[in-house]
C-alpha atoms as a PDB file:
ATOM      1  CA  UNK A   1      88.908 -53.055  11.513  1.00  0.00           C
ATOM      2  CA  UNK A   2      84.904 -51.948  12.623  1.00  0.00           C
ATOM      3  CA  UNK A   3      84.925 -49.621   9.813  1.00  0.00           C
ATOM      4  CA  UNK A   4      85.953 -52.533   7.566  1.00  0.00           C
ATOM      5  CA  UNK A   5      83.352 -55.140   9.077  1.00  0.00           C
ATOM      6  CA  UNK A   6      80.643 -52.737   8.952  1.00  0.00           C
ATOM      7  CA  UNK A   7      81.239 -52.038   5.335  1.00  0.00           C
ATOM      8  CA  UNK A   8      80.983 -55.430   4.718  1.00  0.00           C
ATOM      9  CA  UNK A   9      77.832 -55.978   6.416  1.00  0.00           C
ATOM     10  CA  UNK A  10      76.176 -52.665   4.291  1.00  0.00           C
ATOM     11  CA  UNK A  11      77.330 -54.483   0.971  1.00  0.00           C
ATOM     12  CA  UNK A  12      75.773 -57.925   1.896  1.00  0.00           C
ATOM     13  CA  UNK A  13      72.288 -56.223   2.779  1.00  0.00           C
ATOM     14  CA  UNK A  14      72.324 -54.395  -0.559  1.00  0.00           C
ATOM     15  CA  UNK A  15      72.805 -57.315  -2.630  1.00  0.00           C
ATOM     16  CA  UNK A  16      70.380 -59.198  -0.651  1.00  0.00           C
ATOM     17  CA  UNK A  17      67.747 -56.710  -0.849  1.00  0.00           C
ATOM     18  CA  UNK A  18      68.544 -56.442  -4.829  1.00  0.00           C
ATOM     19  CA  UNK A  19      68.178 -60.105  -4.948  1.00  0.00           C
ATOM     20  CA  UNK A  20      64.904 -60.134  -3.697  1.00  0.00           C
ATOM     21  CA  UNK A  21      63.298 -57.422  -5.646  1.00  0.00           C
ATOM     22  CA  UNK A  22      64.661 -59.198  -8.766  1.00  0.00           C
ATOM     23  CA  UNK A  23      62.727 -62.225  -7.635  1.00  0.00           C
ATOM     24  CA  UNK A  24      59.831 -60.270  -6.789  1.00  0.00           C
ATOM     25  CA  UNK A  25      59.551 -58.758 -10.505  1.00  0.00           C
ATOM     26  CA  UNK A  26      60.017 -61.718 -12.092  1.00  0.00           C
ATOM     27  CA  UNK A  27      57.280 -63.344 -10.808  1.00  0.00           C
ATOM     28  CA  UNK A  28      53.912 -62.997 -11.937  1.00  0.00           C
ATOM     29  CA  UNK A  29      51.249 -60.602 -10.207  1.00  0.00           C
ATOM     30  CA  UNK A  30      47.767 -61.274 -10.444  1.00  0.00           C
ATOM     31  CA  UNK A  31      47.150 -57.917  -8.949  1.00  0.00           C
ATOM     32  CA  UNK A  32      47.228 -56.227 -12.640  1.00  0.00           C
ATOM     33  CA  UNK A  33      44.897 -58.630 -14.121  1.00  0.00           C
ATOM     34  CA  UNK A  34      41.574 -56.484 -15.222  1.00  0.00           C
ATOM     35  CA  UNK A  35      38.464 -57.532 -12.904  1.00  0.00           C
ATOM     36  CA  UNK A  36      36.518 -58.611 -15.984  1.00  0.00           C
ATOM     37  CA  UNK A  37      38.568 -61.331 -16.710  1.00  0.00           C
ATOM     38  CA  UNK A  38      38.217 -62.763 -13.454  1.00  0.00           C
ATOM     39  CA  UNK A  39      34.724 -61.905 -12.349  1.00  0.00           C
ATOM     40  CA  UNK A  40      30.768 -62.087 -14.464  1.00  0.00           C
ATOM     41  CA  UNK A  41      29.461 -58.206 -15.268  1.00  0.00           C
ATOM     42  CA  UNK A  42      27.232 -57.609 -12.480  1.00  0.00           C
ATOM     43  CA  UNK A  43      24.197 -55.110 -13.094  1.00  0.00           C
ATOM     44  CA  UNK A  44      24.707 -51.552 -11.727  1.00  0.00           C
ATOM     45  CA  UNK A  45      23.187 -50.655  -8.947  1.00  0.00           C
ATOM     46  CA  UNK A  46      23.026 -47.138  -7.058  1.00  0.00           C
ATOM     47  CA  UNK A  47      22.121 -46.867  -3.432  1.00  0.00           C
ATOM     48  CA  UNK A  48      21.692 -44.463  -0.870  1.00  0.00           C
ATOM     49  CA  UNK A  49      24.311 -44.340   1.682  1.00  0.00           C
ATOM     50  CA  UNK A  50      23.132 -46.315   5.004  1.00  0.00           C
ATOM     51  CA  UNK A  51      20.716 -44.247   7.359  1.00  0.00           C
ATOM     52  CA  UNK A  52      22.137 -43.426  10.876  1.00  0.00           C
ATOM     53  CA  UNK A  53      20.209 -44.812  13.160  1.00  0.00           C
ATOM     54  CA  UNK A  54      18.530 -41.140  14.249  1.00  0.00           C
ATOM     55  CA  UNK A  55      17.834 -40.823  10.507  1.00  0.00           C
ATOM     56  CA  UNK A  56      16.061 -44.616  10.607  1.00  0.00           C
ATOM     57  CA  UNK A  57      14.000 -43.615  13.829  1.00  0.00           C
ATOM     58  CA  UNK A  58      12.855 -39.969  12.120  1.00  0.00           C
ATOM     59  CA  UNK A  59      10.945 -42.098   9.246  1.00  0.00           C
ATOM     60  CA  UNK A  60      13.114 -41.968   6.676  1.00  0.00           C
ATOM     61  CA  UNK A  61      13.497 -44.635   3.438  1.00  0.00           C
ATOM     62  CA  UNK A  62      16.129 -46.034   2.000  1.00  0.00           C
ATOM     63  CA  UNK A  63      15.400 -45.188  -1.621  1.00  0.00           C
ATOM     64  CA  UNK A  64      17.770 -47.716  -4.191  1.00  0.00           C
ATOM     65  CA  UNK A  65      17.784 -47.253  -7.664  1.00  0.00           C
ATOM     66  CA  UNK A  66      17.768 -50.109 -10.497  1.00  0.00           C
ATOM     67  CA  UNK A  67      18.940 -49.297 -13.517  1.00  0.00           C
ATOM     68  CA  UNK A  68      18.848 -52.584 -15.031  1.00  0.00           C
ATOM     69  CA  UNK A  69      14.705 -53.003 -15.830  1.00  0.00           C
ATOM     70  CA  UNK A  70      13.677 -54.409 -19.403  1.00  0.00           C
ATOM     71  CA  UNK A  71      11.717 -51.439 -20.173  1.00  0.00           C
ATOM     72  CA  UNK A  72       9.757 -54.212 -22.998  1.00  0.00           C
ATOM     73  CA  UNK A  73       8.109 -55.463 -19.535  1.00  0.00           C
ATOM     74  CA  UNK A  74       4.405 -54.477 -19.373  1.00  0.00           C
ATOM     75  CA  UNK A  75       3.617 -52.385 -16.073  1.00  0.00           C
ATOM     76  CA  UNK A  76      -0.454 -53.264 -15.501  1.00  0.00           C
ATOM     77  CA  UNK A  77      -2.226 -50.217 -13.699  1.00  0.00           C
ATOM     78  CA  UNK A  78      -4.145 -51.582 -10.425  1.00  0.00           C
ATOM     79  CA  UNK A  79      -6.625 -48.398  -9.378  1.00  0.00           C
ATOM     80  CA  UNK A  80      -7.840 -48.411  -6.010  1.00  0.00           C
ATOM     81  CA  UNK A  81     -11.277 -49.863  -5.137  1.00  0.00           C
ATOM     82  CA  UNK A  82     -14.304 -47.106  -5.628  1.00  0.00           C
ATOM     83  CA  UNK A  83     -16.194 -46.053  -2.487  1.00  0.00           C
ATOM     84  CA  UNK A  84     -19.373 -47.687  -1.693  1.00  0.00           C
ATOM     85  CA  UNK A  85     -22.196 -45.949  -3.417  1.00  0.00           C
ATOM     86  CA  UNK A  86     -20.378 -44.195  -5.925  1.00  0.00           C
ATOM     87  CA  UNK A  87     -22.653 -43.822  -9.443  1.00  0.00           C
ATOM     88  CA  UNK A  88     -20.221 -42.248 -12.532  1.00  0.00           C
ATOM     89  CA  UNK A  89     -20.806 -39.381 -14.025  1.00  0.00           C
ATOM     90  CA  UNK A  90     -22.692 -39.648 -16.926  1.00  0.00           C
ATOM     91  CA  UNK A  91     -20.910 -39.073 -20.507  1.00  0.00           C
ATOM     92  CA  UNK A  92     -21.099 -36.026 -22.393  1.00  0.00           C
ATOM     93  CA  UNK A  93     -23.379 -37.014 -25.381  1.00  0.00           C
ATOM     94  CA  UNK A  94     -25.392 -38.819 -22.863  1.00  0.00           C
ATOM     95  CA  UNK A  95     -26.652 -35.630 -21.250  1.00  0.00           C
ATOM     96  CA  UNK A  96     -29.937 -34.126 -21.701  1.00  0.00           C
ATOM     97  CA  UNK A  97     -30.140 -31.516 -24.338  1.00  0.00           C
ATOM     98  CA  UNK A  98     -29.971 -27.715 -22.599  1.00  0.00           C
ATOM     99  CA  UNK A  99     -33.398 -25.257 -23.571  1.00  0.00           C
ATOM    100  CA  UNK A 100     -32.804 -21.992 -25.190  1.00  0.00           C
ATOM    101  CA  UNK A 101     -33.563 -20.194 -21.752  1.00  0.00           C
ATOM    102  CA  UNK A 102     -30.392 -22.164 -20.203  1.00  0.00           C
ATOM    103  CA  UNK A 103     -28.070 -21.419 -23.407  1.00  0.00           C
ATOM    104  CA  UNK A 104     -29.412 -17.275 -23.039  1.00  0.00           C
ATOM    105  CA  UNK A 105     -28.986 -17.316 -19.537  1.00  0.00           C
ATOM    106  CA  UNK A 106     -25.345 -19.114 -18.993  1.00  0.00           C
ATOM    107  CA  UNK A 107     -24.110 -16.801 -22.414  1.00  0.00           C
ATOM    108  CA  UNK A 108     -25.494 -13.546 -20.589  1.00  0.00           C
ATOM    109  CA  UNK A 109     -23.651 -14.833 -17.489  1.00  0.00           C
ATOM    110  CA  UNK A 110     -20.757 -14.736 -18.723  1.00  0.00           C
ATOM    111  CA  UNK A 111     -20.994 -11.604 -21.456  1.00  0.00           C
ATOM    112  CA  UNK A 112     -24.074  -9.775 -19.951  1.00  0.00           C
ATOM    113  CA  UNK A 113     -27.169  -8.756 -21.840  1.00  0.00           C
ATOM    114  CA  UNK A 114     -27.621  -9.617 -25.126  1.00  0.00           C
ATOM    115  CA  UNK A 115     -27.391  -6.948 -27.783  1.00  0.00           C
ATOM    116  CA  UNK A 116     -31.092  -8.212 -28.449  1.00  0.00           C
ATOM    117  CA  UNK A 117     -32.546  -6.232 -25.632  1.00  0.00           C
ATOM    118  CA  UNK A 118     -33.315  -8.743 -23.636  1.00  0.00           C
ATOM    119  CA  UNK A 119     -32.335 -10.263 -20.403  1.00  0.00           C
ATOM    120  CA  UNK A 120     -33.153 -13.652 -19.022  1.00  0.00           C
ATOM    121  CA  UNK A 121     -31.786 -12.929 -15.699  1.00  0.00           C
ATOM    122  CA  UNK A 122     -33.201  -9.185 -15.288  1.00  0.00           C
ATOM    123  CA  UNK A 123     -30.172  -7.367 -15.624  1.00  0.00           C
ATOM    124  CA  UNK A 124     -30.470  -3.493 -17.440  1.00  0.00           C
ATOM    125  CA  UNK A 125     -30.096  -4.083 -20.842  1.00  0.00           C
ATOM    126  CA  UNK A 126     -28.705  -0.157 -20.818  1.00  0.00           C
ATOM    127  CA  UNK A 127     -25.780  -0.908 -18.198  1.00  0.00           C
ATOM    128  CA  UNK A 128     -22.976  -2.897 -19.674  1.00  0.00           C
ATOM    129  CA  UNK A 129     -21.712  -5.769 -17.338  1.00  0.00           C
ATOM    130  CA  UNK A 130     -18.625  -4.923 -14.870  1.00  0.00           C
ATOM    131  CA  UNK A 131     -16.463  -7.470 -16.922  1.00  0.00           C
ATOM    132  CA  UNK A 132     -17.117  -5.886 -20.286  1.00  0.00           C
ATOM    133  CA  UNK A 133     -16.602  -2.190 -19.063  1.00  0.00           C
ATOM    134  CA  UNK A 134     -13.742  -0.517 -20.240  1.00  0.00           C
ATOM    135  CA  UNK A 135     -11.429   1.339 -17.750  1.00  0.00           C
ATOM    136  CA  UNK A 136     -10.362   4.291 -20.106  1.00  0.00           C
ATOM    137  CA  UNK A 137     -11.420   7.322 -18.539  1.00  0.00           C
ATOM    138  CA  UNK A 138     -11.873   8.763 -22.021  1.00  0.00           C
ATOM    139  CA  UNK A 139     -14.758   6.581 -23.052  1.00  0.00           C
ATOM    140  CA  UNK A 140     -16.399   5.811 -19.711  1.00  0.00           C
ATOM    141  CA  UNK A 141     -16.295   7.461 -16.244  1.00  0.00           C
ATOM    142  CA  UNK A 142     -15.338   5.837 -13.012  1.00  0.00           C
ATOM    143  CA  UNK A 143     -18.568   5.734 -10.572  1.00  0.00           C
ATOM    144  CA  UNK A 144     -17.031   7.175  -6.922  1.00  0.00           C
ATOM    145  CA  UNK A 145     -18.442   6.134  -3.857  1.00  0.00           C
ATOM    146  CA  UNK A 146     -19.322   8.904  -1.343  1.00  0.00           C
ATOM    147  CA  UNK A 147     -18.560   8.642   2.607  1.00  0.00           C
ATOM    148  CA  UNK A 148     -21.600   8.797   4.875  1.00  0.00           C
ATOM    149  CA  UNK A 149     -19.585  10.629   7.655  1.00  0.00           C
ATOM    150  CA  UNK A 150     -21.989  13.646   7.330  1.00  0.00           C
ATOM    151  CA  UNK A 151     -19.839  16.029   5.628  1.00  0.00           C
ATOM    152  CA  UNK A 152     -21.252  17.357   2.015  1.00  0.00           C
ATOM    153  CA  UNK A 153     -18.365  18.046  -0.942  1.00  0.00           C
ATOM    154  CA  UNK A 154     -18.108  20.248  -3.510  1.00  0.00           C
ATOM    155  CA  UNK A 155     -15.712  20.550  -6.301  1.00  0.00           C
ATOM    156  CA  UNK A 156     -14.071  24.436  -6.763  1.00  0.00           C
ATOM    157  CA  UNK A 157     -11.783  23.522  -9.414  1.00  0.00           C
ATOM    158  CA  UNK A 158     -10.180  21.244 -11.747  1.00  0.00           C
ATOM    159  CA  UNK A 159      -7.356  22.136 -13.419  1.00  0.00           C
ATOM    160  CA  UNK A 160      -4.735  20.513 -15.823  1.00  0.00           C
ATOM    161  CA  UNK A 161      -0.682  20.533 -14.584  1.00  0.00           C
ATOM    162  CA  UNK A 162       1.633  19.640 -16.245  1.00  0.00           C
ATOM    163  CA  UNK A 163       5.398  18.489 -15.074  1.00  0.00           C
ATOM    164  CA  UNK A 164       8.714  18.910 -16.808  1.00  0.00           C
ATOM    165  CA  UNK A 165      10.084  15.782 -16.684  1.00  0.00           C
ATOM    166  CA  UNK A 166      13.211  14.794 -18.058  1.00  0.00           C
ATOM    167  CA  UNK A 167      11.136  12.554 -21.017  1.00  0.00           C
ATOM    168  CA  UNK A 168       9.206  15.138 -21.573  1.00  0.00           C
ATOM    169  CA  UNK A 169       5.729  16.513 -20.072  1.00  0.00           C
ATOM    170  CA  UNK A 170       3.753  14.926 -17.476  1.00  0.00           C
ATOM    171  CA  UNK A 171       0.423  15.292 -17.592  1.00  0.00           C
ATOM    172  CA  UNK A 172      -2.316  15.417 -14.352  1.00  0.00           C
ATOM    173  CA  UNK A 173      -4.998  17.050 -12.756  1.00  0.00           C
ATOM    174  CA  UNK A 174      -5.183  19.154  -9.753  1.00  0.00           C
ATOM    175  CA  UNK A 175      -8.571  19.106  -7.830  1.00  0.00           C
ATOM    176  CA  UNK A 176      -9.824  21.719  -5.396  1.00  0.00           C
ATOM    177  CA  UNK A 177     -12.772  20.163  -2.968  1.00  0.00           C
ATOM    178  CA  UNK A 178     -14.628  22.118  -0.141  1.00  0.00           C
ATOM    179  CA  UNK A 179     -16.299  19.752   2.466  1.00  0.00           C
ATOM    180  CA  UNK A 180     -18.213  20.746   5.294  1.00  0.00           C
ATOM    181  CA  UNK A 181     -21.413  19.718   7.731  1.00  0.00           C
ATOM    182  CA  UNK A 182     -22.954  22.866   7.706  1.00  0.00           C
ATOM    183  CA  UNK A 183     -22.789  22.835  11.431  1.00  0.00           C
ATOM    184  CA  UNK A 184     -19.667  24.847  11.712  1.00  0.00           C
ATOM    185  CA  UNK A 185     -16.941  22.626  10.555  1.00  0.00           C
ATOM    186  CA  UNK A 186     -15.236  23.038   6.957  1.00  0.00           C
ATOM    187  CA  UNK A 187     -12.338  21.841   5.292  1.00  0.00           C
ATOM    188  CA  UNK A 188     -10.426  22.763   2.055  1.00  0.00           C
ATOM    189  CA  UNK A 189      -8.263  20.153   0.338  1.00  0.00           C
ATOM    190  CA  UNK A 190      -6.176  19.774  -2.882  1.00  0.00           C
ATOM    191  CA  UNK A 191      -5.037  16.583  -4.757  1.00  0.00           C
ATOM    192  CA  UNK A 192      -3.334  15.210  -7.893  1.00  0.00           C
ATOM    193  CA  UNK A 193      -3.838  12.830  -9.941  1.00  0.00           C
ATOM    194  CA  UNK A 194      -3.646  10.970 -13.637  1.00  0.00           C
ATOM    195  CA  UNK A 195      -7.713  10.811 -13.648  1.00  0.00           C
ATOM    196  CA  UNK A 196     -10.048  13.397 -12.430  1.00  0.00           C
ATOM    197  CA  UNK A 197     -11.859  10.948 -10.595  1.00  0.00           C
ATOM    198  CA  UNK A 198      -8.946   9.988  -8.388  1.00  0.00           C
ATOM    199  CA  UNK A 199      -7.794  13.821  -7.817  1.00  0.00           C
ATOM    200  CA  UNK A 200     -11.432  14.270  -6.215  1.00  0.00           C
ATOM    201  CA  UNK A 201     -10.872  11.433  -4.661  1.00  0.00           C
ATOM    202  CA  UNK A 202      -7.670  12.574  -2.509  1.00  0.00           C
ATOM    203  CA  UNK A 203      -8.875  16.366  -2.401  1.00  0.00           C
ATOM    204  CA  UNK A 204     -11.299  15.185  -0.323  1.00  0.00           C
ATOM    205  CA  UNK A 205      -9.149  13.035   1.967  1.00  0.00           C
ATOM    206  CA  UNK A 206      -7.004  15.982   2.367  1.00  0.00           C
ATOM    207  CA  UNK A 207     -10.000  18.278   3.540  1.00  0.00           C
ATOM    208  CA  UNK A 208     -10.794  15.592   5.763  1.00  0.00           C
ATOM    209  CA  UNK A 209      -7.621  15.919   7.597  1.00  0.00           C
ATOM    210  CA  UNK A 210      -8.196  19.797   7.830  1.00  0.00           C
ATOM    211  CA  UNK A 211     -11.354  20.116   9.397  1.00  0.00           C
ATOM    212  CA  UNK A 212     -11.641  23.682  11.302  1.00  0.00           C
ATOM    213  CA  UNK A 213     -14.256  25.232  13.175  1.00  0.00           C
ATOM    214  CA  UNK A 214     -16.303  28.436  12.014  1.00  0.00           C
ATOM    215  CA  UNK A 215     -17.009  30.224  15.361  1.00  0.00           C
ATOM    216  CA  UNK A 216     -21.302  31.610  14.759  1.00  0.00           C
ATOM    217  CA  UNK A 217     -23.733  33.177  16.959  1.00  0.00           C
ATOM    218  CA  UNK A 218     -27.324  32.512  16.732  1.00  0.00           C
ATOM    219  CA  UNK A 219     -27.917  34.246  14.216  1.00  0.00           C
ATOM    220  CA  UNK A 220     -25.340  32.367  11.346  1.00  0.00           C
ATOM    221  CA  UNK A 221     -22.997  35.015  11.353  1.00  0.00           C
ATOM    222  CA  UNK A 222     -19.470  35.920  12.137  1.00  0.00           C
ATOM    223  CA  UNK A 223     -19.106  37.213  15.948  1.00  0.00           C
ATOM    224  CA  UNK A 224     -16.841  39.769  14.757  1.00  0.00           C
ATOM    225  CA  UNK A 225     -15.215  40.763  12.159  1.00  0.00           C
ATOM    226  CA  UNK A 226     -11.475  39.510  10.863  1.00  0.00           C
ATOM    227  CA  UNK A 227      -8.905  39.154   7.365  1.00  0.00           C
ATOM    228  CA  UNK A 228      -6.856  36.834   6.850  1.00  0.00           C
ATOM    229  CA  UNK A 229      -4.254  36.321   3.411  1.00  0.00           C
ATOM    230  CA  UNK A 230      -2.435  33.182   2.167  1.00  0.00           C
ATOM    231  CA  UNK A 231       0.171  34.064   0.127  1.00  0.00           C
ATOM    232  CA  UNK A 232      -0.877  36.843  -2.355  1.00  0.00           C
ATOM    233  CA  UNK A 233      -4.523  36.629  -1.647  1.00  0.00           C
ATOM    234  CA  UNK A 234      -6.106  37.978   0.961  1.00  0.00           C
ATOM    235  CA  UNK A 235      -9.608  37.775   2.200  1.00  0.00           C
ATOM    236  CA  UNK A 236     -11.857  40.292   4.294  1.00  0.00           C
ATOM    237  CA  UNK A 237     -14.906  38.897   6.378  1.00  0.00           C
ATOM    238  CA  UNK A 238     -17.681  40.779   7.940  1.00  0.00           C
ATOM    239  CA  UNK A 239     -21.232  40.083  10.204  1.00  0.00           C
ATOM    240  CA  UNK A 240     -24.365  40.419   8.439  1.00  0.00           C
ATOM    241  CA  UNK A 241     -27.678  41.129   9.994  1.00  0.00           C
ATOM    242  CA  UNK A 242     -30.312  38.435   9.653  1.00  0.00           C
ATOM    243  CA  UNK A 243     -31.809  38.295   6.014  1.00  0.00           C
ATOM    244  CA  UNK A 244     -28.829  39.261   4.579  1.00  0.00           C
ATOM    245  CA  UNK A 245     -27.646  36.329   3.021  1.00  0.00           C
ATOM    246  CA  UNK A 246     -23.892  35.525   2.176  1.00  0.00           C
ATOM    247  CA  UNK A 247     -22.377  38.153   0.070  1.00  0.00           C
ATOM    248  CA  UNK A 248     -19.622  36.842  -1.439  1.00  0.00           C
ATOM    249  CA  UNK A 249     -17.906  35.385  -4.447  1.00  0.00           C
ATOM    250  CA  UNK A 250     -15.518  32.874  -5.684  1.00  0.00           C
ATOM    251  CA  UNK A 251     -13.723  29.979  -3.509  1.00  0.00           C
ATOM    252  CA  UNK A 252     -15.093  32.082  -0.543  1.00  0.00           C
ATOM    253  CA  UNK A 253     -18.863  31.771  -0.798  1.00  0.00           C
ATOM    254  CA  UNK A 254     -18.119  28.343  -1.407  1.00  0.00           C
ATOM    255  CA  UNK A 255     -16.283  27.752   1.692  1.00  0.00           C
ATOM    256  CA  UNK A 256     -19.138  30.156   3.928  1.00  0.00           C
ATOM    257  CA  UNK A 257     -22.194  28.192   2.715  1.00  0.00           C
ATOM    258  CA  UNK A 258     -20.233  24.476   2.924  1.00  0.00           C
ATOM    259  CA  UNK A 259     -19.508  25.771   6.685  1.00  0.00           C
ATOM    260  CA  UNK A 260     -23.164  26.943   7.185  1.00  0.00           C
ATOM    261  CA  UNK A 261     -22.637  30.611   7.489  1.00  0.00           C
ATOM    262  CA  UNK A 262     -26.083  32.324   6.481  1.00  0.00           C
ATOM    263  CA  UNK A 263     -25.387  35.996   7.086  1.00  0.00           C
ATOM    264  CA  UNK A 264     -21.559  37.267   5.923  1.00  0.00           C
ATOM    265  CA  UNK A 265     -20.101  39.216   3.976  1.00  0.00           C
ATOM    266  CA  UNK A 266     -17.252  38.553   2.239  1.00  0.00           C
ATOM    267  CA  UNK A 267     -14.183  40.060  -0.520  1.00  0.00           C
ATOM    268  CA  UNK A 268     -11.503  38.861  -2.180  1.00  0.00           C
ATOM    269  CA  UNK A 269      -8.432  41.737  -1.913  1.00  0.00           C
ATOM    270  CA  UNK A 270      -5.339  40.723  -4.177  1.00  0.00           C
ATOM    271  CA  UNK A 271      -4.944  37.285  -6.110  1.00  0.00           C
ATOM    272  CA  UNK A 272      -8.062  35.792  -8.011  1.00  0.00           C
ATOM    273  CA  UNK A 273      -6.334  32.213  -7.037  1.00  0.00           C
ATOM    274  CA  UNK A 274      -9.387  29.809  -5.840  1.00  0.00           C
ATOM    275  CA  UNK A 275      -6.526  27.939  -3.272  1.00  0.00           C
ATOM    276  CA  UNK A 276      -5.441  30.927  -2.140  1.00  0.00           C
ATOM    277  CA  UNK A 277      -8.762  32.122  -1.648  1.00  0.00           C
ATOM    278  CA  UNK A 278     -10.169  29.378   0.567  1.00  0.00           C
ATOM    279  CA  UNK A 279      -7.409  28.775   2.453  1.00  0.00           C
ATOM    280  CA  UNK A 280      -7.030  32.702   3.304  1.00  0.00           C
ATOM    281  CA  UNK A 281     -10.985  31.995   4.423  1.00  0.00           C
ATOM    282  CA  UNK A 282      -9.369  29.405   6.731  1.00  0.00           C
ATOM    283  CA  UNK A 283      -7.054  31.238   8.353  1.00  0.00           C
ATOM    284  CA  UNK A 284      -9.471  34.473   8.717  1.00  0.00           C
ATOM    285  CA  UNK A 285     -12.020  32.434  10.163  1.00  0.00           C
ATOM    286  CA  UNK A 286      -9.100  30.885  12.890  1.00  0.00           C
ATOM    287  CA  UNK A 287      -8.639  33.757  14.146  1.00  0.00           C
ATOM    288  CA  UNK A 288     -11.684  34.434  15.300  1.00  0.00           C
ATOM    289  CA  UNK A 289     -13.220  33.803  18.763  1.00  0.00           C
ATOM    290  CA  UNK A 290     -16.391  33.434  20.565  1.00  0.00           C
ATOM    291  CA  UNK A 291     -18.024  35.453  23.255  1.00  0.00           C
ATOM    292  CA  UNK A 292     -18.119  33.255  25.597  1.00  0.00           C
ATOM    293  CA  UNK A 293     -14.278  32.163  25.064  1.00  0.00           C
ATOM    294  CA  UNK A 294     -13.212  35.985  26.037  1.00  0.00           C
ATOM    295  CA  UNK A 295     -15.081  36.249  29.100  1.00  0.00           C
ATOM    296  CA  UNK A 296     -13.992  33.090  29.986  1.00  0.00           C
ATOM    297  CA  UNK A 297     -10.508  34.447  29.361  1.00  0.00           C
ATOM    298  CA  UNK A 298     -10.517  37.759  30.915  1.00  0.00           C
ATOM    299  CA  UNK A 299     -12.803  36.066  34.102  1.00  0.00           C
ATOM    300  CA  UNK A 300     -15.979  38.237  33.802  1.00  0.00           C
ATOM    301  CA  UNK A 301     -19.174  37.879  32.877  1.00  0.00           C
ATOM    302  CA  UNK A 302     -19.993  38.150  29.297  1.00  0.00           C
ATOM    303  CA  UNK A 303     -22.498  40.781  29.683  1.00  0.00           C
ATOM    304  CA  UNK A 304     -19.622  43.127  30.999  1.00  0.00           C
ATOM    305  CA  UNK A 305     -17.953  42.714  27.401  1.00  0.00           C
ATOM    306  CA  UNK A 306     -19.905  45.799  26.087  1.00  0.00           C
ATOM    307  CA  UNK A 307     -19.994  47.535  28.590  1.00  0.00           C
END
């Protein structure tokens, strides 16, 4: 009998539920009638979302954004109010006609001397201006600027290398600079480069950077004598008596006079190569030592050296 009553009970709530969605659907919603039927067209308008109050307090403007304008409107231009005293500058045709000595001197300004020979500012009509001068090294050469540290230079050799590249060749130069004070201190030093100018240029950097010192006695010789090689060149160096003058050829007189050596003798034993050369100079002349340095050394006087 429950089962039975509760069956009952189930059937009645269906057919009331059904009953009232039939109802429902019958009747008329308004909520499928399109807005435009119902409401004016209302302009568009786009606006940034509202500022957080930190946003508001940092200085920031709500920016909105009409889209509805009648772009027939006319927009009149208000400028803002000139500064007291201002005069305007006068118009172009207005201006007072320019001499030939103002038209000569702003054209040579600008392009240098004339090809007229002659120059309203006082430049050298023979020197062609710094923006007209080509950078080819072919056609004109590149003016170097020498370092006042003291220290003379002199070029050895310039040669032209050449690299196998996988293109084809490379071409550069090779420089070979001497520099020295004549005071004793000398320095041989190679470099590379596209230009000649710019090889010199870091030859002599390099024989900056390897500065040595030629030990002399009073006279501007050698204290003894000493060899020295560098790879297949080798070098011999020997004392000259005063008047004797440096006897010597090749990278090796070079590198004797740039160190201020009057009175040596020097010969070149192997290679002919002017690097090899020099730099065997370098190493003969580091091996030798003065007088005084040996005594000091072996802790006697240095009159008790020939003895």
């Amino acid at each position: 009998m429950a089962s039975a009553a509760a069956l009952s009970s189930l059937s009645s709530l269906f057919l009331s539920s059904s009953r009232s969605s039939s109802a429902s659907s019958s009747a008329p919603s308004t909520s499928f009638i399109p807005r435009s039927l119902t409401h004016p067209p209302s302009p568009l308008r786009l606006s940034a979302p509202a500022p957080s109050p930190a946003a508001t307090s940092g200085g920031e403007i709500e920016t909105t954004f009409y889209y509805n304008d009648d772009p027939s409107n006319i927009v009149t231009f208000d400028p803002p109010e000139r500064p007291e005293g201002y005069v305007p500058p006068p118009a172009f045709d207005e201006l007072p006609p320019e001499t030939e000595e103002e038209i000569s001197a702003a054209y040579e300004e600008i392009y240098g001397p004339a090809y007229s020979g002659e120059s309203v500012l006082g430049n050298d009509i023979y020197v062609m201006d710094a923006k007209l001068k080509k950078t080819s090294s072919h056609l004109w050469r590149k003016k170097r600027e020498k370092v006042a540290d003291g220290f003379e230079e002199r070029v050895v050799q310039v040669r032209r290398v050449t690299k196998v590249v996988k293109g084809g060749k490379k071409m550069s130069f090779r420089a070979l600079v001497v520099v020295g004070n004549k005071q004793g201190q000398v320095g041989v030093g190679v470099g590379k480069a596209k230009e000649v100018v710019d090889a010199i240029v870091k030859s002599s950097a390099n024989a900056r950077m390897n500065i040595v010192t030629v030990p002399m006695t009073k006279y501007s010789t050698f204290p003894h004598r000493s060899d020295g090689d560098y790879g297949a060149a080798k070098v011999m160096l020997r004392p000259a008596s005063p008047g004797t003058g440096v006897i010597a050829g090749g990278a090796v007189r070079v590198v004797l006079e740039m160190a201020g050596v009057e009175n040596a003798l020097g010969k070149q034993i192997g290679s002919k190569n002017a690097l090899n050369n020099a730099r065997a100079v370098v190493v003969a002349v580091g091996k030798m030592r003065q007088f005084s340095d040996v005594a000091r050394e072996r802790g006697i006087p240095m009159e008790e050296l020939w003895k």
